[in-house]
C-alpha atoms as a PDB file:
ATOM      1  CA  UNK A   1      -1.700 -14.759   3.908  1.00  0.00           C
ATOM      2  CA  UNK A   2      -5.365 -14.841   4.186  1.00  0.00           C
ATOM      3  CA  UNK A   3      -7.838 -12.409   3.885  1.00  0.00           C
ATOM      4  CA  UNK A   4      -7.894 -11.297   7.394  1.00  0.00           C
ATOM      5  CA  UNK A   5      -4.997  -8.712   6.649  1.00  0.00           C
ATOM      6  CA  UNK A   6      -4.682  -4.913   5.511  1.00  0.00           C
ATOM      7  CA  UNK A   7      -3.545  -3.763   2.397  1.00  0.00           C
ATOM      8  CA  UNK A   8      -1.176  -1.080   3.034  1.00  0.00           C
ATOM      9  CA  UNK A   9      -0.366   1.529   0.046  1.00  0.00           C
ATOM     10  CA  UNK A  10       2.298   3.828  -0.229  1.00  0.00           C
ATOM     11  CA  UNK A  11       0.541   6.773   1.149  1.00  0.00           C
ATOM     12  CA  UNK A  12      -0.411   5.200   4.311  1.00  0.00           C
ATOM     13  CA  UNK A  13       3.718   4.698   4.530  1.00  0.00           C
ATOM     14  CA  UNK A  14       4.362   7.568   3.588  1.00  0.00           C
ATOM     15  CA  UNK A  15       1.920   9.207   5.851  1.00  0.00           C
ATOM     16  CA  UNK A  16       2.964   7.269   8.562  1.00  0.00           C
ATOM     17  CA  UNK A  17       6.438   7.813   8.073  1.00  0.00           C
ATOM     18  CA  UNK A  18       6.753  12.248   7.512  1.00  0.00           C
ATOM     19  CA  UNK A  19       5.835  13.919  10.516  1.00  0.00           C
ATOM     20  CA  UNK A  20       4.386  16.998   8.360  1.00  0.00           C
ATOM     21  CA  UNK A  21       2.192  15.004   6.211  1.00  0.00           C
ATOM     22  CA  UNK A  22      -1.352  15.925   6.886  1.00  0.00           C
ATOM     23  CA  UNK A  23      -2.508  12.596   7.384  1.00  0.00           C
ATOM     24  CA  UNK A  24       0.257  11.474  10.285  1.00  0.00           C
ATOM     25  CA  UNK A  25      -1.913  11.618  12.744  1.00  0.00           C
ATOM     26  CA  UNK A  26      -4.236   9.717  11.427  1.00  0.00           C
ATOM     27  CA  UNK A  27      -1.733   7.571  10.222  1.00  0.00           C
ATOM     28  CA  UNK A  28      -0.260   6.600  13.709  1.00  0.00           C
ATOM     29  CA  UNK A  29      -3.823   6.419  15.738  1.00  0.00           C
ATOM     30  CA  UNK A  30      -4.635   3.747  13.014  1.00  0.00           C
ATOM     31  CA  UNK A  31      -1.583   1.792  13.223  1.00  0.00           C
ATOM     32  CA  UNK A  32      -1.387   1.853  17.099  1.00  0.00           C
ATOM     33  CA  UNK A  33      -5.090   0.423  17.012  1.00  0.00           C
ATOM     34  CA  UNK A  34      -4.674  -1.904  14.606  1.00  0.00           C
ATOM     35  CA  UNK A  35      -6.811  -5.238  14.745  1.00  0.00           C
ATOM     36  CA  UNK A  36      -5.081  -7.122  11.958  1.00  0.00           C
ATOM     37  CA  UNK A  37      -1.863  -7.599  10.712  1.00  0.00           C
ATOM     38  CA  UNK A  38      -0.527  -5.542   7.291  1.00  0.00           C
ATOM     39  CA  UNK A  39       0.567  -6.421   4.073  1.00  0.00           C
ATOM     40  CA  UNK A  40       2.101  -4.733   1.217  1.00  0.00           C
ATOM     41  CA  UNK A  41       3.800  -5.225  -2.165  1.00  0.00           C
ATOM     42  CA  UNK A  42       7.171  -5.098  -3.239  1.00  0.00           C
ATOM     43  CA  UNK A  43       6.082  -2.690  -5.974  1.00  0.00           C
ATOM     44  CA  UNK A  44       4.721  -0.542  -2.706  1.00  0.00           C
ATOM     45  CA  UNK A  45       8.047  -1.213  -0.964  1.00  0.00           C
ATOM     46  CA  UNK A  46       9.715   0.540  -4.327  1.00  0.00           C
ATOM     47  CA  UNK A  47       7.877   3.384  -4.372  1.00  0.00           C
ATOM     48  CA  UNK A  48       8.158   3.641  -0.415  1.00  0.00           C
ATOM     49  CA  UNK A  49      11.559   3.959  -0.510  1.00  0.00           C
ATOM     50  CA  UNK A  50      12.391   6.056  -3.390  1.00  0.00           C
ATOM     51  CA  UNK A  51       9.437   8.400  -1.933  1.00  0.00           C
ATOM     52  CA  UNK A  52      11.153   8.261   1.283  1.00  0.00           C
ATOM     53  CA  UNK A  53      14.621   8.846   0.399  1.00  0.00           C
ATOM     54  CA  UNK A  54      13.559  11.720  -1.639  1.00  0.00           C
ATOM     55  CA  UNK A  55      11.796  13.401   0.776  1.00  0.00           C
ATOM     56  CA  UNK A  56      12.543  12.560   4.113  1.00  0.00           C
ATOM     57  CA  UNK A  57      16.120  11.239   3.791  1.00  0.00           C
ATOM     58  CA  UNK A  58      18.400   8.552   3.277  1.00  0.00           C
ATOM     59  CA  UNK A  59      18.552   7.177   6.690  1.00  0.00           C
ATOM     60  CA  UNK A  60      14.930   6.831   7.325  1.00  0.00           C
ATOM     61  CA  UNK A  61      14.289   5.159   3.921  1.00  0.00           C
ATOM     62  CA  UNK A  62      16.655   2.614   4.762  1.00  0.00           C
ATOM     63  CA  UNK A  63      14.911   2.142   8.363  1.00  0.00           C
ATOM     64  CA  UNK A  64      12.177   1.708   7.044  1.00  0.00           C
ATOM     65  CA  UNK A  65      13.294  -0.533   3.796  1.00  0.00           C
ATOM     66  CA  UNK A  66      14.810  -2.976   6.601  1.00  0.00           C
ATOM     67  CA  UNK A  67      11.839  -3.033   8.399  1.00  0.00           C
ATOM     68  CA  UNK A  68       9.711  -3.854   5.331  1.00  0.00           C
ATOM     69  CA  UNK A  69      12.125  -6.432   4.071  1.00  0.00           C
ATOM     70  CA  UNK A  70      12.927  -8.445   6.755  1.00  0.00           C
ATOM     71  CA  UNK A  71       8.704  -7.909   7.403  1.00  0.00           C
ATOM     72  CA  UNK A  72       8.916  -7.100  11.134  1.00  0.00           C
ATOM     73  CA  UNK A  73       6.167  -4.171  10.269  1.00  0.00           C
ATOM     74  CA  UNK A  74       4.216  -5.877   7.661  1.00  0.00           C
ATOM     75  CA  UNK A  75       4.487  -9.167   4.939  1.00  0.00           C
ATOM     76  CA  UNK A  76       5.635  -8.663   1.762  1.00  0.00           C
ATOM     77  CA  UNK A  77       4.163 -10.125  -1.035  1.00  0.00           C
ATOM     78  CA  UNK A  78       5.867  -9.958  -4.220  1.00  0.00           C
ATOM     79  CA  UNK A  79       3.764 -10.228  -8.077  1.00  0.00           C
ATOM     80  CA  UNK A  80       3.309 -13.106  -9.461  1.00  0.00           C
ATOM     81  CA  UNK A  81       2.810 -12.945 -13.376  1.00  0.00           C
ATOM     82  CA  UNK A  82      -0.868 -13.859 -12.937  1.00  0.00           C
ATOM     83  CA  UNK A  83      -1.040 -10.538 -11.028  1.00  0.00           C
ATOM     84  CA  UNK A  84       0.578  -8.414 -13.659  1.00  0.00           C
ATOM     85  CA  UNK A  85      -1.348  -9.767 -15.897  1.00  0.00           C
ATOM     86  CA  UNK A  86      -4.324  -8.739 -14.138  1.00  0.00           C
ATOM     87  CA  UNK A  87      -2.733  -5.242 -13.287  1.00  0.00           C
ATOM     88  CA  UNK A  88      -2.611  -4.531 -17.031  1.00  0.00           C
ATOM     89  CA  UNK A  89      -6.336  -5.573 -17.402  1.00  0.00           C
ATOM     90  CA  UNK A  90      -7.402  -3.046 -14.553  1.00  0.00           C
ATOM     91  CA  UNK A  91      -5.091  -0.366 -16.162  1.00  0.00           C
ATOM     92  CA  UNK A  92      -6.528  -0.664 -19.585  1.00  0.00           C
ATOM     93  CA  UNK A  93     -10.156  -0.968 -18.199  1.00  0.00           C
ATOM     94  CA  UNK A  94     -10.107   1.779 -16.147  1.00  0.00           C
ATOM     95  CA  UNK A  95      -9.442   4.420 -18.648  1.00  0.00           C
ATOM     96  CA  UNK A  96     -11.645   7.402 -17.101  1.00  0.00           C
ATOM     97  CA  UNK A  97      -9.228   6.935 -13.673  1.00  0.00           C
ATOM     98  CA  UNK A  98      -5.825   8.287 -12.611  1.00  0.00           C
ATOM     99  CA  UNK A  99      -4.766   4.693 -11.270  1.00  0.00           C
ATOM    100  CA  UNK A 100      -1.036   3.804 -11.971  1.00  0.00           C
ATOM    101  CA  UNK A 101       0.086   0.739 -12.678  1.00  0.00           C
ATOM    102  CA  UNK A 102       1.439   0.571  -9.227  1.00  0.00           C
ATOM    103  CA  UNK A 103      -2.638   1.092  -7.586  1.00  0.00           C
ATOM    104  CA  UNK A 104      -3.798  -1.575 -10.266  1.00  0.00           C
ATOM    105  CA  UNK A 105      -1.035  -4.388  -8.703  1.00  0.00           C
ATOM    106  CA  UNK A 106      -2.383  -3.487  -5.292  1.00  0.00           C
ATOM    107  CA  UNK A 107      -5.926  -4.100  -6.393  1.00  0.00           C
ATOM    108  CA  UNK A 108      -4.484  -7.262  -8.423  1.00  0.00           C
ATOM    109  CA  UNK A 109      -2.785  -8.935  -5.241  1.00  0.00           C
ATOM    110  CA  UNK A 110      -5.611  -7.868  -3.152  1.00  0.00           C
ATOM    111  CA  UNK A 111      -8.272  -9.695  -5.335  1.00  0.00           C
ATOM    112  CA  UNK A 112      -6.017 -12.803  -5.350  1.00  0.00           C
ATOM    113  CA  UNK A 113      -5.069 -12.848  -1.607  1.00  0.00           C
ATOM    114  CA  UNK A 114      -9.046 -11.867  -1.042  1.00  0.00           C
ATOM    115  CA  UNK A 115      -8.372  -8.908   0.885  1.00  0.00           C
ATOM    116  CA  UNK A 116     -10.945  -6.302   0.748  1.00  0.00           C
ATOM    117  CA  UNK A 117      -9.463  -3.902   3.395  1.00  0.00           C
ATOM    118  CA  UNK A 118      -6.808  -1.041   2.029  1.00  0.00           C
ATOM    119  CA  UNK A 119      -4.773   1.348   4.394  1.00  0.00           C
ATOM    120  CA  UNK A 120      -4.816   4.223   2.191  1.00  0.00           C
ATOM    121  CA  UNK A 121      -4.865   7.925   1.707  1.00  0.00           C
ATOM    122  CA  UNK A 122      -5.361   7.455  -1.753  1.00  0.00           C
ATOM    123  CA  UNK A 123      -8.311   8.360  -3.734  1.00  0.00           C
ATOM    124  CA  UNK A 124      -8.170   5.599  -6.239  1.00  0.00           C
ATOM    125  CA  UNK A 125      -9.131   2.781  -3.941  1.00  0.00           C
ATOM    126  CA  UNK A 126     -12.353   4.211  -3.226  1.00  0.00           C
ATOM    127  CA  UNK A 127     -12.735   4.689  -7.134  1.00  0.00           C
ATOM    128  CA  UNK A 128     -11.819   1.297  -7.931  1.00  0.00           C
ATOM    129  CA  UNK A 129     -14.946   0.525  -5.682  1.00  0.00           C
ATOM    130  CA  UNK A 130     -14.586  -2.785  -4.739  1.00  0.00           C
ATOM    131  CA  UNK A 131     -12.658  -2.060  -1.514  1.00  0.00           C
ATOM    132  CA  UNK A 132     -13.059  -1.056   2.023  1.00  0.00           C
ATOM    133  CA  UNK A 133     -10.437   1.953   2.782  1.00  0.00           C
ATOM    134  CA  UNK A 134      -9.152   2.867   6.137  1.00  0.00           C
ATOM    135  CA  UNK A 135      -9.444   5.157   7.779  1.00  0.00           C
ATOM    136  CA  UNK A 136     -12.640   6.120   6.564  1.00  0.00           C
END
């Protein structure tokens, strides 16, 4: 994976995913315009699904889960140590922000794969600064 694809966080998901999230709309005009294929983590696909499961149900979480694993929506890449290694850094750095650890692997994998692009409604990208967030 190259750095022609879209990080995609767990709010985008999410978003994309619960019809009365505010950002659905959104959510669905961006993916059915979409000029580049996604990505996400496996930590994202964790917090997707427990999210999901929680909230929306059972039945969609494991929709979606199957989707994500067998990476018909979007690739899965999966930490390396290198990355949670640099996760920590960024989380011990970035002491004035609310990043989890979970935002600091995204940034991690996305600085590794060279992706510069985040599908996100999520504040924290655009405070980590290095990033280009979408939708805008």
């Amino acid at each position: 994976m190259a750095s022609g694809h879209i990080f995609t966080d767990t709010s985008a998901w999410y978003a994309y995913i619960d019809k009365s999230d505010a950002n659905h709309a959104a959510a669905v005009e961006l993916v059915k315009n979409l000029d580049r294929p996604l990505i996400t983590s496996n930590y994202i696909f964790d917090e997707i699904l427990t999210l999901v499961k929680l909230r929306v149900g059972y039945h969609i979480a494991i929709n979606l889960g199957q989707k994500l694993w067998n990476q018909e929506v979007a690739g899965l890449v999966r930490l390396t140590k290198e990355d949670e290694s640099r996760a920590w850094e960024i989380f011990v750095q970035y002491e004035d922000k609310g990043f989890s650890f979970t935002d600091c692997t995204s940034f991690a994998i996305m600085e590794r794969l060279k992706i510069d692009t985040a599908f996100v409604f999520d504040d924290h990208f655009i405070q980590y600064g290095k990033l280009i967030v979408i939708p805008t």
